[in-house]
PDB file of N, CA and C in Angstrom:
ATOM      1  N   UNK A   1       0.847  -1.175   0.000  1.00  0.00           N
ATOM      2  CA  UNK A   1       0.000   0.000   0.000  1.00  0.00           C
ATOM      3  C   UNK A   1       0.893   1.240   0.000  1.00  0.00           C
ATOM      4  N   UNK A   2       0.534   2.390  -0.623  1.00  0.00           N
ATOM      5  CA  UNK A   2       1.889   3.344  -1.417  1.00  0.00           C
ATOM      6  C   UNK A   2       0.780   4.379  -0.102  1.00  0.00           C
ATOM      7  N   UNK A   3       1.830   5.281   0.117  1.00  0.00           N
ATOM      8  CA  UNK A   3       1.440   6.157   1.047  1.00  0.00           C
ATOM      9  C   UNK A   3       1.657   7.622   0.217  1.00  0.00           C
ATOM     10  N   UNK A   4       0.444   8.058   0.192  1.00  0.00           N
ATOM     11  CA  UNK A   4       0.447   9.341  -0.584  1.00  0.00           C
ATOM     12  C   UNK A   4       1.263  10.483  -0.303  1.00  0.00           C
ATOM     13  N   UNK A   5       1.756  11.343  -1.003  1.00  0.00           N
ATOM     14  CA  UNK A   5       2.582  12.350  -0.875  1.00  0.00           C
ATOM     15  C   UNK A   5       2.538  13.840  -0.459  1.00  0.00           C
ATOM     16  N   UNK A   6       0.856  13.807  -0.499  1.00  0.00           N
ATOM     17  CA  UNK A   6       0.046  14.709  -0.393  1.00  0.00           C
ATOM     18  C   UNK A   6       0.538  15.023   1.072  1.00  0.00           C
ATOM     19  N   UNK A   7       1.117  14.292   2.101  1.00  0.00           N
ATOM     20  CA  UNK A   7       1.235  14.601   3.501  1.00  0.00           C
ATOM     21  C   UNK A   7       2.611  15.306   3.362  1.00  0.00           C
ATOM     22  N   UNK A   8       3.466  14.579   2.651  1.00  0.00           N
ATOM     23  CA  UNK A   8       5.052  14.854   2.854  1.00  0.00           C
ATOM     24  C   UNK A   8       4.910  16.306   2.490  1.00  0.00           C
ATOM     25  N   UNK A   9       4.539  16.901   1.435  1.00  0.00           N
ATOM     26  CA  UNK A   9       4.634  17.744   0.203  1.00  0.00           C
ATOM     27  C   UNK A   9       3.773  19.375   1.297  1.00  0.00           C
ATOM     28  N   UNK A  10       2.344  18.790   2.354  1.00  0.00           N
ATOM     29  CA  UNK A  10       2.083  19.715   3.414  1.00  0.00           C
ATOM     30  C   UNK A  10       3.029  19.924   4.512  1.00  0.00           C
ATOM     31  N   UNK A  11       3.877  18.972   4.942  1.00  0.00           N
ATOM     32  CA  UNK A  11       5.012  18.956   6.000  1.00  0.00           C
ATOM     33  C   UNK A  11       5.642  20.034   5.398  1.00  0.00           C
ATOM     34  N   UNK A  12       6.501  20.028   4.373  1.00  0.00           N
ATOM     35  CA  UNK A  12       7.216  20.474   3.775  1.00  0.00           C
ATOM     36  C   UNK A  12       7.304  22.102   3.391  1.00  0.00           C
ATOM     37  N   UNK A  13       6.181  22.238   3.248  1.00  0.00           N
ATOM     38  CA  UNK A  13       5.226  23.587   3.210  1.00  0.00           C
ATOM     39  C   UNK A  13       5.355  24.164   4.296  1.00  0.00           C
ATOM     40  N   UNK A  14       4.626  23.493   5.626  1.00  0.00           N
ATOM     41  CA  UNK A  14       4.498  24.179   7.148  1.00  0.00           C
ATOM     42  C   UNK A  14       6.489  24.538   7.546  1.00  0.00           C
ATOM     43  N   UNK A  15       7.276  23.568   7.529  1.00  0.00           N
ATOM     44  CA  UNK A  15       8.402  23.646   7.816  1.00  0.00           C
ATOM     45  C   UNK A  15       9.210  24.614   7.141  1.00  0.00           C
ATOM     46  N   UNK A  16       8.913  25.335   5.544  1.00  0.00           N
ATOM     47  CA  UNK A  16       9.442  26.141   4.627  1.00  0.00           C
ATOM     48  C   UNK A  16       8.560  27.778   5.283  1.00  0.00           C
ATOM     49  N   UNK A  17       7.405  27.554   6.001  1.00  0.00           N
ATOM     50  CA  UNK A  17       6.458  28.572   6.286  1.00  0.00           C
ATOM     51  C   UNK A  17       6.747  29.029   7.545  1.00  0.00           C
ATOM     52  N   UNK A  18       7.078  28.042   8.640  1.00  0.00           N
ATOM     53  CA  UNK A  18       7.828  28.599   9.736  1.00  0.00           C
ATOM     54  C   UNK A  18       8.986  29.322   9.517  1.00  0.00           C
ATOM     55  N   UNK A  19       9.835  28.591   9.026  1.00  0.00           N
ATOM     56  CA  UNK A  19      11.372  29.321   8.668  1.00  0.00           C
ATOM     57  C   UNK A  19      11.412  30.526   7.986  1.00  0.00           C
ATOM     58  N   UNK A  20      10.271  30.656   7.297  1.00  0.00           N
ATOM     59  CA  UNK A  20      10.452  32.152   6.184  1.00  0.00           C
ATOM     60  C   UNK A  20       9.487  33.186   7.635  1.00  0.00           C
ATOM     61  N   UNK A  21       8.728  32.475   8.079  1.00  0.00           N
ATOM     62  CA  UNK A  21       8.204  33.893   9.569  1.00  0.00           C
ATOM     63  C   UNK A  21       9.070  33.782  10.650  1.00  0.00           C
ATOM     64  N   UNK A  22       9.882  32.890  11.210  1.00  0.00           N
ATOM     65  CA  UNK A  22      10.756  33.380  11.638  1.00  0.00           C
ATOM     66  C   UNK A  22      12.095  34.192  11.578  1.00  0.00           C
ATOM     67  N   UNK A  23      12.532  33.949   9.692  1.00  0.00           N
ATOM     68  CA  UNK A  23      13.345  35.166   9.569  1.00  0.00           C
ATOM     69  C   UNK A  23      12.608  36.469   9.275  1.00  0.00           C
ATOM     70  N   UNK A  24      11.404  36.620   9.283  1.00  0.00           N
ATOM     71  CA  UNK A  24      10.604  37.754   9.430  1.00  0.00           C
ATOM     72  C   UNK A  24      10.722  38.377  10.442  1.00  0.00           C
ATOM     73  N   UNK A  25      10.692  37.760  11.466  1.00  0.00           N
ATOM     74  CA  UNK A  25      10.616  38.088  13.238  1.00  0.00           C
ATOM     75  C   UNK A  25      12.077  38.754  13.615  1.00  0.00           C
ATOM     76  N   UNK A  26      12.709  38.032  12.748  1.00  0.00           N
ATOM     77  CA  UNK A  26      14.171  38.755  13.135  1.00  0.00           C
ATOM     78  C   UNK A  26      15.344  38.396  12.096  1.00  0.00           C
ATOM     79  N   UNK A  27      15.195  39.211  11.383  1.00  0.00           N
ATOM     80  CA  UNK A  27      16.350  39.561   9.878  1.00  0.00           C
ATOM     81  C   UNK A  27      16.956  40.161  10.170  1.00  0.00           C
ATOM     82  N   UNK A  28      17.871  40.396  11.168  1.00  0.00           N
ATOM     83  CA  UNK A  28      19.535  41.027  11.020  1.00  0.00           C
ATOM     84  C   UNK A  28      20.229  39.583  12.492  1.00  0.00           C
ATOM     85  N   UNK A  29      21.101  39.344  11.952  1.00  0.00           N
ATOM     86  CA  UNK A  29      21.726  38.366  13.281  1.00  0.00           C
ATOM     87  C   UNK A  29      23.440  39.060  13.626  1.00  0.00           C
ATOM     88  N   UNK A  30      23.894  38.552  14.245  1.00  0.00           N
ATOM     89  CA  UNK A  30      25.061  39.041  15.024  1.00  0.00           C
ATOM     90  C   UNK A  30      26.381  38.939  14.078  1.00  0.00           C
ATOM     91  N   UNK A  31      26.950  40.267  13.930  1.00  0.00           N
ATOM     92  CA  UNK A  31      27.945  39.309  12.908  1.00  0.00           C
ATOM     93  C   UNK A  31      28.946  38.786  13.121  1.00  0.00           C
ATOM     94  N   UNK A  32      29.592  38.033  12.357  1.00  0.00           N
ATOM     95  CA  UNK A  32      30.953  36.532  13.004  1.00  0.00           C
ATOM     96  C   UNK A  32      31.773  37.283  13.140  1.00  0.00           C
ATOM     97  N   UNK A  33      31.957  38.476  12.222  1.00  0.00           N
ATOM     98  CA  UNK A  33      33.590  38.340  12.750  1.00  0.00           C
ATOM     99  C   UNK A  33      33.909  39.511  13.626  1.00  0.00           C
ATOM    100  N   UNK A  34      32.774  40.335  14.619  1.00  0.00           N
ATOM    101  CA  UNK A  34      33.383  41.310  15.833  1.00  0.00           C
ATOM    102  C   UNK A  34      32.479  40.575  16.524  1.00  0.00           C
ATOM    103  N   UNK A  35      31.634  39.407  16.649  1.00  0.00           N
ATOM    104  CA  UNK A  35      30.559  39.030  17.743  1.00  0.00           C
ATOM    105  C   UNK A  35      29.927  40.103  18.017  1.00  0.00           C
ATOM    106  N   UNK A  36      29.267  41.318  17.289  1.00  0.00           N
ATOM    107  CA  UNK A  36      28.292  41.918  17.903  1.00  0.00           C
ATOM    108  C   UNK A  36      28.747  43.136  18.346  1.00  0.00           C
ATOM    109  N   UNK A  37      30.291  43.079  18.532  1.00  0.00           N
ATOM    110  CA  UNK A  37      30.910  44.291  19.077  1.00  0.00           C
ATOM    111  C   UNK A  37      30.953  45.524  18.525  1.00  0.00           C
ATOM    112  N   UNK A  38      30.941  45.311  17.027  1.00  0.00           N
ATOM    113  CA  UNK A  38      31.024  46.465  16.056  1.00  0.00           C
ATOM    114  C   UNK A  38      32.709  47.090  15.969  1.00  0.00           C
ATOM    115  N   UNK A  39      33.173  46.492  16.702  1.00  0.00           N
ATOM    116  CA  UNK A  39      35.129  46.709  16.939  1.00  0.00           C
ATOM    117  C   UNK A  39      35.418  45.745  16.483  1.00  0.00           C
ATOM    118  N   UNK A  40      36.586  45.956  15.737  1.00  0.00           N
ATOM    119  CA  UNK A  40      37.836  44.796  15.454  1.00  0.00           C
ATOM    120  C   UNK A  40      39.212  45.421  16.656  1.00  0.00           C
ATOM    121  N   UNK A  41      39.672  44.233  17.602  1.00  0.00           N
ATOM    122  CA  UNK A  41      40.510  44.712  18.663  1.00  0.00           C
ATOM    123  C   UNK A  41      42.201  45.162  18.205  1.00  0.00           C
ATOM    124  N   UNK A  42      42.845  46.006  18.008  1.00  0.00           N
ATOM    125  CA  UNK A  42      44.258  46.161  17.576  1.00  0.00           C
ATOM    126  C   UNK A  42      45.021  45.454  18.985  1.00  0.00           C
ATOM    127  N   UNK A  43      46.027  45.075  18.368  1.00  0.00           N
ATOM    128  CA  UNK A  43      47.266  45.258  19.278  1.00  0.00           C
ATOM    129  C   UNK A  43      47.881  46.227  20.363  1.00  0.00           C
ATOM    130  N   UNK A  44      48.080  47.474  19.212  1.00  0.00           N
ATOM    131  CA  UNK A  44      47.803  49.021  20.070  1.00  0.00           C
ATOM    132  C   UNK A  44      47.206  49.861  19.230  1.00  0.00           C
ATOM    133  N   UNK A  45      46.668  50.585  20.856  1.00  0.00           N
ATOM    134  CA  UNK A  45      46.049  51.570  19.878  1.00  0.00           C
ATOM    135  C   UNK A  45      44.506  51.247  20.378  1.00  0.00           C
ATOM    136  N   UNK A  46      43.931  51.803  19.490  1.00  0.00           N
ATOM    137  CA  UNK A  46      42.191  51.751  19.693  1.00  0.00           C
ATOM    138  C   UNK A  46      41.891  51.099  18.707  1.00  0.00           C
ATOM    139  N   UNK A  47      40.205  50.280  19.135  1.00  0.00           N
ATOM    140  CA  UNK A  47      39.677  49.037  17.818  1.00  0.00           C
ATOM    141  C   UNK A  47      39.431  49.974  17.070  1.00  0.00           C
ATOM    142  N   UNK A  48      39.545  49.124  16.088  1.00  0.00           N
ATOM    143  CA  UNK A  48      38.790  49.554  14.842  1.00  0.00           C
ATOM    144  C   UNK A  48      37.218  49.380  14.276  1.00  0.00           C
ATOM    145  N   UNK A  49      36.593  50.103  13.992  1.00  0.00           N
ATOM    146  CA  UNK A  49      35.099  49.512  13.605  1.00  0.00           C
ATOM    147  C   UNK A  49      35.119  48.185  12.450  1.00  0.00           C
ATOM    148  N   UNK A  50      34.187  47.406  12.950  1.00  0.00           N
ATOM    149  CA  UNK A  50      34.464  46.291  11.432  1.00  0.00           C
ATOM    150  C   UNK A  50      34.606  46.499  10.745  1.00  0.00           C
ATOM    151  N   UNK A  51      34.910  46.136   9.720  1.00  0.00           N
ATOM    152  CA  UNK A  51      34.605  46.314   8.185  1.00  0.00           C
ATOM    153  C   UNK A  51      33.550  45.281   7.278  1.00  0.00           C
ATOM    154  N   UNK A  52      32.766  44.406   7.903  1.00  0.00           N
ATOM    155  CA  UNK A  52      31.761  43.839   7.918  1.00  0.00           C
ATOM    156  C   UNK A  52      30.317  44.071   7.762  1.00  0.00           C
ATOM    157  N   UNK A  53      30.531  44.580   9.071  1.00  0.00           N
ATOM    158  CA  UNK A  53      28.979  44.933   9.983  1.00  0.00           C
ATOM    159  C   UNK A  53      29.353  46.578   9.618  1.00  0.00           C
ATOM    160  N   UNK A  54      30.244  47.171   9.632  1.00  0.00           N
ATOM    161  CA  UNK A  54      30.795  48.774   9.305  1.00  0.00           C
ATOM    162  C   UNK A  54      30.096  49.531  10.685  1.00  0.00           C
ATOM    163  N   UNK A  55      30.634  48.716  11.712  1.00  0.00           N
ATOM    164  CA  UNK A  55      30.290  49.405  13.285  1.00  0.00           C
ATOM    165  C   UNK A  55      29.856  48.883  14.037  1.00  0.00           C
ATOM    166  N   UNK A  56      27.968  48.690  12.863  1.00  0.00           N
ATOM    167  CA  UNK A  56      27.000  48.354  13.930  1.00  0.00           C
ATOM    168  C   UNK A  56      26.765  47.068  14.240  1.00  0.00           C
ATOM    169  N   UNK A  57      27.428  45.781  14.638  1.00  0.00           N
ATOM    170  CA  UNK A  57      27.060  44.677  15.250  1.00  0.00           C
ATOM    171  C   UNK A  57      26.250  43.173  14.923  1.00  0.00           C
ATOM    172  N   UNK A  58      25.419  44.034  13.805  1.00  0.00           N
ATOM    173  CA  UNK A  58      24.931  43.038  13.092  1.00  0.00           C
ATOM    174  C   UNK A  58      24.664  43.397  11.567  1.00  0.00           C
ATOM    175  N   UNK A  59      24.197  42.526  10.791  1.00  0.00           N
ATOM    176  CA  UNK A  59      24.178  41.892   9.483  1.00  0.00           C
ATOM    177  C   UNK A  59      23.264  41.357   9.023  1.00  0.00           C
ATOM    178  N   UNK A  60      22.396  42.009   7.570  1.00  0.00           N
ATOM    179  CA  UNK A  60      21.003  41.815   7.664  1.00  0.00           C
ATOM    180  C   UNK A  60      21.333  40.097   6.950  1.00  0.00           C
ATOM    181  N   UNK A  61      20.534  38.903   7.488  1.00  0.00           N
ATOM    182  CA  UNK A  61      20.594  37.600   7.146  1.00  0.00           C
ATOM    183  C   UNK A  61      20.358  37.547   5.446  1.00  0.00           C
ATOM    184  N   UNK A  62      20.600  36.162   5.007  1.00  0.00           N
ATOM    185  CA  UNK A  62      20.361  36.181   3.700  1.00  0.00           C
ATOM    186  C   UNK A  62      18.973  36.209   2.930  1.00  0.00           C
ATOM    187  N   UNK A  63      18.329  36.026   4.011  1.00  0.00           N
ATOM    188  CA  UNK A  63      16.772  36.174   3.141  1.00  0.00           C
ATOM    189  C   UNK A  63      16.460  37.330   3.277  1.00  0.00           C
ATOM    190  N   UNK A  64      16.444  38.428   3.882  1.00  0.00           N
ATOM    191  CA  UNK A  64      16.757  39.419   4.259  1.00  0.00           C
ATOM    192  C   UNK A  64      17.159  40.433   3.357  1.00  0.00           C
ATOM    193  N   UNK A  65      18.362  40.070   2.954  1.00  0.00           N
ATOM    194  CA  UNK A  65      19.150  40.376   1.760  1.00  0.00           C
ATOM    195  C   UNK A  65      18.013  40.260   0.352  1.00  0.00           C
ATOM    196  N   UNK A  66      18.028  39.049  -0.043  1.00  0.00           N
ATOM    197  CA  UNK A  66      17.518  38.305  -0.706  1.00  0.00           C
ATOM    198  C   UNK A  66      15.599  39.441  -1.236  1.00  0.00           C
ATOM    199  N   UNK A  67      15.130  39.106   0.095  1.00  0.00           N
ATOM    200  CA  UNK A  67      13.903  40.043  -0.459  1.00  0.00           C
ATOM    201  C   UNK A  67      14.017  41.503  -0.639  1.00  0.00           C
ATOM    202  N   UNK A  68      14.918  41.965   0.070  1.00  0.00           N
ATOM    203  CA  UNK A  68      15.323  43.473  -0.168  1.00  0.00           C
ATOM    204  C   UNK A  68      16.025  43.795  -1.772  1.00  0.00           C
ATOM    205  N   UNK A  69      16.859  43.077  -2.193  1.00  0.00           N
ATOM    206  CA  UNK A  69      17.162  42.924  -3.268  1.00  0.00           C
ATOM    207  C   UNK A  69      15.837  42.456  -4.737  1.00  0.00           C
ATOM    208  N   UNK A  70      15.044  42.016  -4.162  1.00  0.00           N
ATOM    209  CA  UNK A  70      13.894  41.517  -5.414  1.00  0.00           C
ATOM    210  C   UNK A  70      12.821  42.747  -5.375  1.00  0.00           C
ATOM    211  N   UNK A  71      12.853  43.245  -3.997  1.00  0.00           N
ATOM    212  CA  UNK A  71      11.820  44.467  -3.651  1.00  0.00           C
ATOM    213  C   UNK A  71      12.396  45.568  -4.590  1.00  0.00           C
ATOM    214  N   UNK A  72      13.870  45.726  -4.604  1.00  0.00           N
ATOM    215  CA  UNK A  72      14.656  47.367  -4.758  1.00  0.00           C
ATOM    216  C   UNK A  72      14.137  46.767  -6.647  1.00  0.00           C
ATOM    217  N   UNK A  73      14.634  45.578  -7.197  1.00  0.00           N
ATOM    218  CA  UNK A  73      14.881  45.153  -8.359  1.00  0.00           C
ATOM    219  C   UNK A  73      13.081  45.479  -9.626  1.00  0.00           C
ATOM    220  N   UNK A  74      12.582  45.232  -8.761  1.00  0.00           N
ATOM    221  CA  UNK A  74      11.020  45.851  -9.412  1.00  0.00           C
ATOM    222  C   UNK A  74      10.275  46.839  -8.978  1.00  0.00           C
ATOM    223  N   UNK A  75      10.938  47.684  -7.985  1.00  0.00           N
ATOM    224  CA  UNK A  75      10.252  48.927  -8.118  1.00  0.00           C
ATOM    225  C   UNK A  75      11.517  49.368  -9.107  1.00  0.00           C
ATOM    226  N   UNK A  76      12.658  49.086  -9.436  1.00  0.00           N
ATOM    227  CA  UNK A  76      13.283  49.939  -9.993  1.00  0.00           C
ATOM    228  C   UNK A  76      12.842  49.919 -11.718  1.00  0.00           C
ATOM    229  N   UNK A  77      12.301  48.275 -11.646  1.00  0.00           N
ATOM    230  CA  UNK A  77      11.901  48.132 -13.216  1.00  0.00           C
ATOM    231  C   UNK A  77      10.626  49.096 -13.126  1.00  0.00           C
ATOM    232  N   UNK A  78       9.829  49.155 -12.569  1.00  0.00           N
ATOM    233  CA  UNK A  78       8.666  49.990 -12.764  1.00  0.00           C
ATOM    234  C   UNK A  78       8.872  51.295 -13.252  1.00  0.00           C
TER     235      UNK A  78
END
């Protein structure tokens, strides 16, 4: 007896539907390489601001990116 797909194919959906509202909830995350600090630490002397994050600590995620980029891309065709 073949077990329909119709279930896998709704799993699949709910699990793709959580993940896209939770990077809704929160699209910028911490970035790797100052942890959040917005400094890179010198030797001497005073940090430097990242060059990453460019200060501020975090980094908008890739979906994030991703829809901001398709948003800017057709109002610009319009």
């Amino acid at each position: 007896m073949d077990t329909p797909a119709i279930p896998a194919l709704a799993i699949l959906a709910l699990i793709t539907l959580g993940y896209l509202l939770r990077r809704a909830a929160r699209p910028f995350k911490t970035c790797r390489h100052c942890h959040g600090m917005g400094r890179i630490p010198r030797r001497v002397g005073r940090p430097k601001p990242c060059r990453h994050c460019h200060g501020h600590g975090i980094r908008p995620r890739l979906t994030h990116r991703a829809a901001r980029t398709t948003r800017r891309t057709y109002h610009d065709a319009r």
